[in-house]
Protein backbone atom coordinates (compact mmCIF):
# COMPACT_ATOMS: atom_id res chain seq x y z
CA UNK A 1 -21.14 97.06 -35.78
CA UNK A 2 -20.08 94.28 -38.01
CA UNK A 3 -18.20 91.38 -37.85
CA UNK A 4 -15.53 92.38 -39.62
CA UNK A 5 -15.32 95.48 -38.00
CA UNK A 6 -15.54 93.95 -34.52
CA UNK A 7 -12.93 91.95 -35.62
CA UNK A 8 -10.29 94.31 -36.52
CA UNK A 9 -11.04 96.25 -33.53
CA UNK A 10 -10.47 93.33 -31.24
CA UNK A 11 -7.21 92.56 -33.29
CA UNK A 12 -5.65 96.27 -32.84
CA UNK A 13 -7.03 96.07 -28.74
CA UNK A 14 -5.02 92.53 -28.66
CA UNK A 15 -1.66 94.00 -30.03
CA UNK A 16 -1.51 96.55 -27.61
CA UNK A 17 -2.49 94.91 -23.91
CA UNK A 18 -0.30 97.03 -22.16
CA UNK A 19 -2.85 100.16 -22.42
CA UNK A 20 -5.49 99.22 -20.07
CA UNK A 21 -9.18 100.52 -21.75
CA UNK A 22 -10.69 103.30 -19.27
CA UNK A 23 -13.48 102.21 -16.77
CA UNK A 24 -16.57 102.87 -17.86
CA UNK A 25 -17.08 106.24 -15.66
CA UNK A 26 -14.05 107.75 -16.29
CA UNK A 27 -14.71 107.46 -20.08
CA UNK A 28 -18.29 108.92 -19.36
CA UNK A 29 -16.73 111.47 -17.82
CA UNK A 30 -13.79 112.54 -20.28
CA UNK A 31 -16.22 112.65 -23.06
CA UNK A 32 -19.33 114.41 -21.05
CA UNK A 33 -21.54 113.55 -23.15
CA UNK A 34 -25.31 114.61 -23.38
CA UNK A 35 -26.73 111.22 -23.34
CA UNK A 36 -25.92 107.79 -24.28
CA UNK A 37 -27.25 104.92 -25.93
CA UNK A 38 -26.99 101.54 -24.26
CA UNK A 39 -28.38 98.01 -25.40
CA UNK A 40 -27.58 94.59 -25.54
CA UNK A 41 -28.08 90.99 -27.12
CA UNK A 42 -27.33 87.33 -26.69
CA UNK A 43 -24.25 86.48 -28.79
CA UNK A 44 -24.62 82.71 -29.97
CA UNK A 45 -22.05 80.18 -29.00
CA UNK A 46 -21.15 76.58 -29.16
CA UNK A 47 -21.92 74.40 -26.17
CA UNK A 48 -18.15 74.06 -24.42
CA UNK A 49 -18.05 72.72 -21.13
CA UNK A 50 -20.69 73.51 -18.33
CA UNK A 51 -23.28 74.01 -20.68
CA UNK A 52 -25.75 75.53 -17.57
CA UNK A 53 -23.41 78.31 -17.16
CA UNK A 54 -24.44 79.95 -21.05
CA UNK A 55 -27.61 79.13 -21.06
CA UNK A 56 -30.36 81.39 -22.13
CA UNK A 57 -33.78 80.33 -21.03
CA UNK A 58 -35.28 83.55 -22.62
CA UNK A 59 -33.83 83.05 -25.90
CA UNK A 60 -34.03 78.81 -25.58
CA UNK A 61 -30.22 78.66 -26.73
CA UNK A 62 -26.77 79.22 -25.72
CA UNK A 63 -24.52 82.14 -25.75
CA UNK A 64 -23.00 85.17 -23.72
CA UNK A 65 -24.85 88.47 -23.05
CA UNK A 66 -23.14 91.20 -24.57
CA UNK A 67 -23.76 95.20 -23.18
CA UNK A 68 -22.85 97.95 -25.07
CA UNK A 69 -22.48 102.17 -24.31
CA UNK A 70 -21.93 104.77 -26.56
CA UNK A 71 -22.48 107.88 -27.08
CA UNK A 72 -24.47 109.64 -29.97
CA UNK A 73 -21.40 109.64 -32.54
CA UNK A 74 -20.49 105.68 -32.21
C-alpha cells in the first residue's frame, strides 16, 4: 500500500472514531476466507524520547514493527 493511500485511509478512520474497527477474529470470521496473507516490516522513525524502547537491533535503526492481515483480494 502506498503512502498516500495509507494516508487517506488513516484520515477517513480518524473522522469517524466512534465506529470501533472489528477484532481481528471476528473480521476473520465475517469474511471466511480461504486463507490469508500476513507479513510485516520495521517502519522508520525519528528518535523521540526513550530511544531503547524503538530500537531495532536486527535492522541497526529505529522504528515501530508494523503487522499486517489480509485476505487474497486486499
Amino acid at each position: 500500500m502506498s503512502q498516500p493511500t495509507s494516508s487517506r485511509l488513516g484520515q477517513a478512520r480518524t473522522a469517524r472514531p466512534s465506529l470501533p474497527a472489528p477484532g481481528l477474529l471476528r473480521a476473520l470470521r465475517e469474511a471466511d476466507p480461504d486463507y490469508v496473507l500476513l507479513d510485516g516490516t520495521l517502519a522508520e522513525r525519528d528518535r523521540v524520547g526513550d530511544s531503547r524502547a524503538d530500537y531495532s537491533h536486527e535492522h541497526r535503526r529505529h522504528g515501530v514493527n508494523v503487522q499486517v492481515v489480509t485476505d487474497p483480494a486486499g
